[in-house]
Protein backbone atom coordinates (compact mmCIF):
# COMPACT_ATOMS: atom_id res chain seq x y z
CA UNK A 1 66.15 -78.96 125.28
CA UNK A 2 67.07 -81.10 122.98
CA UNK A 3 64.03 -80.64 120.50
CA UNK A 4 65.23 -76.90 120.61
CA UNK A 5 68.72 -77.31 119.69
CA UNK A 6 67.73 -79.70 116.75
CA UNK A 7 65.09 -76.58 115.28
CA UNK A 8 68.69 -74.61 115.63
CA UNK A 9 70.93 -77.44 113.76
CA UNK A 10 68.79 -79.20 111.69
CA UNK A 11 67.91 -76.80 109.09
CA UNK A 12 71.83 -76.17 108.83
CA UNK A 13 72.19 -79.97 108.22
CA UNK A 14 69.79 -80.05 105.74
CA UNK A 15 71.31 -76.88 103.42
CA UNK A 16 74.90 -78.43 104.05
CA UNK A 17 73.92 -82.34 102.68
CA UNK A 18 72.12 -80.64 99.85
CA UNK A 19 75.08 -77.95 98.83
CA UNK A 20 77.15 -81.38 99.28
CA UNK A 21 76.06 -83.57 97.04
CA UNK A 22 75.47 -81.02 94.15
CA UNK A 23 79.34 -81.42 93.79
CA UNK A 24 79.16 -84.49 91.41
CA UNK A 25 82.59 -84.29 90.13
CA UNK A 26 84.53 -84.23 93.39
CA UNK A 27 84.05 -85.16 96.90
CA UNK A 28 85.41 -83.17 99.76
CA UNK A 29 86.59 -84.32 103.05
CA UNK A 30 83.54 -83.81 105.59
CA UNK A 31 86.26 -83.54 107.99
CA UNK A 32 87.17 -79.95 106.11
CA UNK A 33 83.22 -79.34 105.79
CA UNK A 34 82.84 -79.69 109.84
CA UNK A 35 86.03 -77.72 110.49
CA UNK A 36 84.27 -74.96 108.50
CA UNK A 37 80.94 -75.11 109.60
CA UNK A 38 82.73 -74.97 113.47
CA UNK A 39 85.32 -71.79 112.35
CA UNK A 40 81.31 -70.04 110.74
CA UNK A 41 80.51 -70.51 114.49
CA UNK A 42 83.14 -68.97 115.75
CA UNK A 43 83.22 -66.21 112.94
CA UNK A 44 79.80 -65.10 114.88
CA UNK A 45 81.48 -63.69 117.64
CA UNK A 46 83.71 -61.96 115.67
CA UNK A 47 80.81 -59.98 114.14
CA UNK A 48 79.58 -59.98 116.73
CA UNK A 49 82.09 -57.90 118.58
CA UNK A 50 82.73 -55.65 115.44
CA UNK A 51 79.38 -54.60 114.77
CA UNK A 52 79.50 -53.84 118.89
CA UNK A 53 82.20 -51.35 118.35
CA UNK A 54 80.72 -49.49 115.40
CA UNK A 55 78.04 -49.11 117.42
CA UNK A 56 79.09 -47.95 120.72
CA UNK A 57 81.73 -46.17 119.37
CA UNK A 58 81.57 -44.46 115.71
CA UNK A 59 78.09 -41.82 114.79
CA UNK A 60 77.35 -45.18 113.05
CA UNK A 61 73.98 -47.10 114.94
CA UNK A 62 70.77 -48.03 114.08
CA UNK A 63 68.96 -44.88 116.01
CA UNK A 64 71.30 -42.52 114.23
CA UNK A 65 69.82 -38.72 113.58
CA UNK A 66 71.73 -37.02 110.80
CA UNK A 67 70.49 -35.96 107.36
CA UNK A 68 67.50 -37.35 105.78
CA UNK A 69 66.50 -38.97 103.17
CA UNK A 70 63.72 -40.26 100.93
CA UNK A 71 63.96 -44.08 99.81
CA UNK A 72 60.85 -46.07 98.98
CA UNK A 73 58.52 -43.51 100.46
CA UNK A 74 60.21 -43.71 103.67
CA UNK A 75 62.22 -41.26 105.82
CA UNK A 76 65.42 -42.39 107.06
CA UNK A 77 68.64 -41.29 108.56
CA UNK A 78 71.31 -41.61 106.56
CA UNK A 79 73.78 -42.14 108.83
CA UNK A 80 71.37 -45.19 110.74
CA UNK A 81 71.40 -46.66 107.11
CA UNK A 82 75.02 -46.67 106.62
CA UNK A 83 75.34 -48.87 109.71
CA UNK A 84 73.72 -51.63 108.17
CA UNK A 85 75.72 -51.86 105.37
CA UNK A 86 79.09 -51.71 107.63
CA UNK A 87 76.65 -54.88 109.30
CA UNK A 88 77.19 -56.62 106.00
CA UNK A 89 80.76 -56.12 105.48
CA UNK A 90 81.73 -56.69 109.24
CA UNK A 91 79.94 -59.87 108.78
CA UNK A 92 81.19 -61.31 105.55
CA UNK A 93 84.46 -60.34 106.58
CA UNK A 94 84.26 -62.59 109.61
CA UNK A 95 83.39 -65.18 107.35
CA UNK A 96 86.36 -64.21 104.57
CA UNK A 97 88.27 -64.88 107.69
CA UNK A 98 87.70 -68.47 108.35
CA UNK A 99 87.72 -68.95 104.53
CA UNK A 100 91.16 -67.40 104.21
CA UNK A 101 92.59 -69.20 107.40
CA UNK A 102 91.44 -72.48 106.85
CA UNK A 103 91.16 -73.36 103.10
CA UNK A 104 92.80 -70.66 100.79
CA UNK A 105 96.08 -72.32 100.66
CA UNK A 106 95.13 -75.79 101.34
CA UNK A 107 95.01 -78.32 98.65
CA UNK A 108 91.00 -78.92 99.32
CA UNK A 109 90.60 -75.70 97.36
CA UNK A 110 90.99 -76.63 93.47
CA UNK A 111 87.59 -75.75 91.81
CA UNK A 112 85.23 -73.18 91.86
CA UNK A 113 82.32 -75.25 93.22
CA UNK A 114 84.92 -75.43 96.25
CA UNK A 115 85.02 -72.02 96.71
CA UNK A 116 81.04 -71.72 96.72
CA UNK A 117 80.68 -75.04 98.77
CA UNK A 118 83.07 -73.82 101.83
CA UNK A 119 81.39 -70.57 101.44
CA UNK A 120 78.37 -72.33 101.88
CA UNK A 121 79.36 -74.38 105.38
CA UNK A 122 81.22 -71.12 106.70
CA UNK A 123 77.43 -69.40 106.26
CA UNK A 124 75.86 -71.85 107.64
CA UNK A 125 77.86 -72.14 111.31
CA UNK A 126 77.29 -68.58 111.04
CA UNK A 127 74.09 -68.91 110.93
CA UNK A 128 73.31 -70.97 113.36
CA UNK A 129 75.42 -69.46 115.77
CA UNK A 130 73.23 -66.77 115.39
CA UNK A 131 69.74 -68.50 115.43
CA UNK A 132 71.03 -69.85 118.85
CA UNK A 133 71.52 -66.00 120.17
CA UNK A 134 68.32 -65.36 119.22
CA UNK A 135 67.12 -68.12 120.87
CA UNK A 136 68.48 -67.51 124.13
CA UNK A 137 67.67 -63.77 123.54
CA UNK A 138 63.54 -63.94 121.77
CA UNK A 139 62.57 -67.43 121.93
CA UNK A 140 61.64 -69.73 119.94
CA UNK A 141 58.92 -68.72 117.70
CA UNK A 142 61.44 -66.12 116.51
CA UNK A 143 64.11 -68.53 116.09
CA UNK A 144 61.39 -71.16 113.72
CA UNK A 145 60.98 -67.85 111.48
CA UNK A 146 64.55 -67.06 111.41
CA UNK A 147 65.57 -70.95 110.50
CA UNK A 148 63.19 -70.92 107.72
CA UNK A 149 64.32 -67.29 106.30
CA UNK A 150 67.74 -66.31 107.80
CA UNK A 151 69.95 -69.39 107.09
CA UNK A 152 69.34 -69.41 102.73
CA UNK A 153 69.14 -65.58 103.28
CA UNK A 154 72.99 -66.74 104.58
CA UNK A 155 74.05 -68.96 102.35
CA UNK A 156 73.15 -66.84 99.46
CA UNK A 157 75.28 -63.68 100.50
CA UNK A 158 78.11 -65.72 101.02
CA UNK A 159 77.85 -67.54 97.24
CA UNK A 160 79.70 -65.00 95.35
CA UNK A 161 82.35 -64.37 98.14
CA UNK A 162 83.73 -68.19 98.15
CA UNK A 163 82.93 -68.37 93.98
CA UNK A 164 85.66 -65.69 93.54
CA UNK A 165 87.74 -66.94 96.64
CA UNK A 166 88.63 -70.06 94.38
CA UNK A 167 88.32 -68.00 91.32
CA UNK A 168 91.27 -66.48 92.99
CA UNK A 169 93.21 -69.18 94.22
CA UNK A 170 92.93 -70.88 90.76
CA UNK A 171 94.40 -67.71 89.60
CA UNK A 172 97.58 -68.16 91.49
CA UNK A 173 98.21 -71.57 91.06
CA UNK A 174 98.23 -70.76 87.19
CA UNK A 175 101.11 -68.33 87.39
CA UNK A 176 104.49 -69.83 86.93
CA UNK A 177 106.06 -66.06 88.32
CA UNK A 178 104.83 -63.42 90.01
CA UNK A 179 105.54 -59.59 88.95
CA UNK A 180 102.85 -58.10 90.95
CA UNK A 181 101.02 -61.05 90.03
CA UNK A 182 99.16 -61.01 93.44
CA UNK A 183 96.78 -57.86 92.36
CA UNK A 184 94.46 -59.56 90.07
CA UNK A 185 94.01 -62.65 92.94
CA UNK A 186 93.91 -59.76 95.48
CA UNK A 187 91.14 -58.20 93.84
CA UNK A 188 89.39 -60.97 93.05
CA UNK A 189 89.07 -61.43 96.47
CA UNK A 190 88.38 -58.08 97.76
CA UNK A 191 85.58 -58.01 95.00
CA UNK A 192 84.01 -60.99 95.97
CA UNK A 193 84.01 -59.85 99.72
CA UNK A 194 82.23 -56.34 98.69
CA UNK A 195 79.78 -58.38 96.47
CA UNK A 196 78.33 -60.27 99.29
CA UNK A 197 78.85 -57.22 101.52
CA UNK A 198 76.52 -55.45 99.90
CA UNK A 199 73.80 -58.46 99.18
CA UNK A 200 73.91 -58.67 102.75
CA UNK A 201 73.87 -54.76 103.95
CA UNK A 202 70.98 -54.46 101.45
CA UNK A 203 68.80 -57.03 103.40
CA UNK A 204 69.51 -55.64 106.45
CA UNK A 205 68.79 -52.17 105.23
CA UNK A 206 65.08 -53.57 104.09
CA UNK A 207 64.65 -55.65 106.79
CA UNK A 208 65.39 -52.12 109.70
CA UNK A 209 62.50 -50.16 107.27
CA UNK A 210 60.37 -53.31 107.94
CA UNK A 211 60.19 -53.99 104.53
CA UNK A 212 60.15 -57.95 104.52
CA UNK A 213 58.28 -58.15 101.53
CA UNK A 214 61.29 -56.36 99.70
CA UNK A 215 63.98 -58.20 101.45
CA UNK A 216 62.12 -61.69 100.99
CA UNK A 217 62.10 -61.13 96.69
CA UNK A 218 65.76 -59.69 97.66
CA UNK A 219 66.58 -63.74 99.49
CA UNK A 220 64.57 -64.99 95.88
CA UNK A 221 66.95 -62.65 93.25
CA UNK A 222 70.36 -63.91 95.51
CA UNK A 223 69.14 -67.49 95.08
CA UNK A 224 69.38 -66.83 91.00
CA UNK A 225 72.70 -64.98 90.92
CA UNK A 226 74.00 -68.26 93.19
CA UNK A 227 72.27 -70.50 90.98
CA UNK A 228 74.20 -68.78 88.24
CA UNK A 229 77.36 -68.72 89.82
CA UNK A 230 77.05 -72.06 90.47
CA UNK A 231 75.97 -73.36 87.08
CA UNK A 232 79.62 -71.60 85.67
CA UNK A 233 81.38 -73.82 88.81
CA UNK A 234 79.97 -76.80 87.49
CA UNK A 235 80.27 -75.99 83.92
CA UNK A 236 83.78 -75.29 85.07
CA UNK A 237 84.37 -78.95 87.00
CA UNK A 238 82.91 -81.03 84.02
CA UNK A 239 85.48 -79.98 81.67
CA UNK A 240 87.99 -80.40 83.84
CA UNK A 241 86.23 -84.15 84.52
CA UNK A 242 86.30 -84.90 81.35
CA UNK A 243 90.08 -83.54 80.12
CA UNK A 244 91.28 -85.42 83.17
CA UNK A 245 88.88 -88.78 82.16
């Protein structure tokens, strides 16, 4: 048993120590890191249950008939296809969740590279929470594939989300007053949620036409934009480094 859990936890482990010790300029609490990583668990069931009711009770579900349509030389229902993208935002908003409960307005979150790091752990309980339903509910060969693909696939989505979570945050904590000066933080937010909403519908949507293939080079273009949007966090962190040095 043992063996099996550690296939589950390890990979998670792994992406976490890496995402970790790219922040050169700051450390962060692990205590705040495993707090996260526990609340990404949690944020599971959550999605869990609200991809359950849009399911069992909207037209919305993956067997959907409705009107048809054409994409990449396959016939789909439009309706069906919808459902995955309401996948993606039910479960980034689970994870906007933990983020906003536990680390918006706590001094941990300062920088950018915060942002994408708690991001980062939130995906990664999520994850895993996850690769252990599928465990209990395919096996384990499924589970080896899905720890290889799913959990970057993860991490990836949730990049931009927790980049303009702190972009936000950052935002508010440079205003002296406030005339309506919650809007631009607001949608900073909501933008960063829809972002990774649809990154994360998208490779659903490929992955219920069976089009790995498409959603694999869709896991490789989500790795550059969070390679990107972590290059501007750091670029972001080393002047601050150095103004405070």
């Amino acid at each position: 048993m043992l063996p099996i859990i550690g296939i589950v936890l390890v990979p998670g482990i792994i992406w976490g120590w890496f995402f970790y010790h790219l922040n050169r300029y700051k450390k962060v609490h692990i205590f705040i890191l495993i707090i996260l990583f526990l609340g990404g668990m949690g944020s599971g069931f959550l999605a869990l249950l609200l991809n359950h009711v849009i399911e069992k009770f909207t037209l919305f579900w993956p067997g959907a008939t409705g009107q048809k349509l054409t994409i990449l030389g396959e016939n789909i229902s439009l309706v069906s296809s919808v459902f995955w993208f309401i996948v993606g935002l039910n479960e980034e908003f689970s994870k906007l969740i933990v983020l906003l409960v536990f680390v918006f307005s706590s001094k941990h979150l300062v920088e950018k590279f915060d942002g994408i790091l708690f991001a980062v752990f939130v995906s990664l309980g999520f994850a895993v929470m996850e690769n252990f339903y599928y465990l209990n509910h395919y096996g384990i060969t499924v589970v080896i594939i899905r720890t290889v693909i799913t959990i970057p696939a993860h991490v990836f989505m949730s990049i931009p989300m927790g980049y303009f979570l702190a972009k936000s945050r950052i935002e508010i904590d440079s205003k002296e007053e406030f005339n309506f000066g919650f809007f631009i933080p607001f949608m900073l937010i909501l933008g960063g949620w829809l972002f990774s909403s649809f990154l994360h519908g998208l490779y659903d949507f490929l992955l219920s036409l069976n089009m790995e293939k498409e959603a694999y080079c869709q896991i490789l273009f989500m790795g550059i934009i969070s390679y990107f949007f972590s290059k501007i966090a750091f670029r972001s962190s080393k002047t601050k480094f150095y103004k405070n040095g």
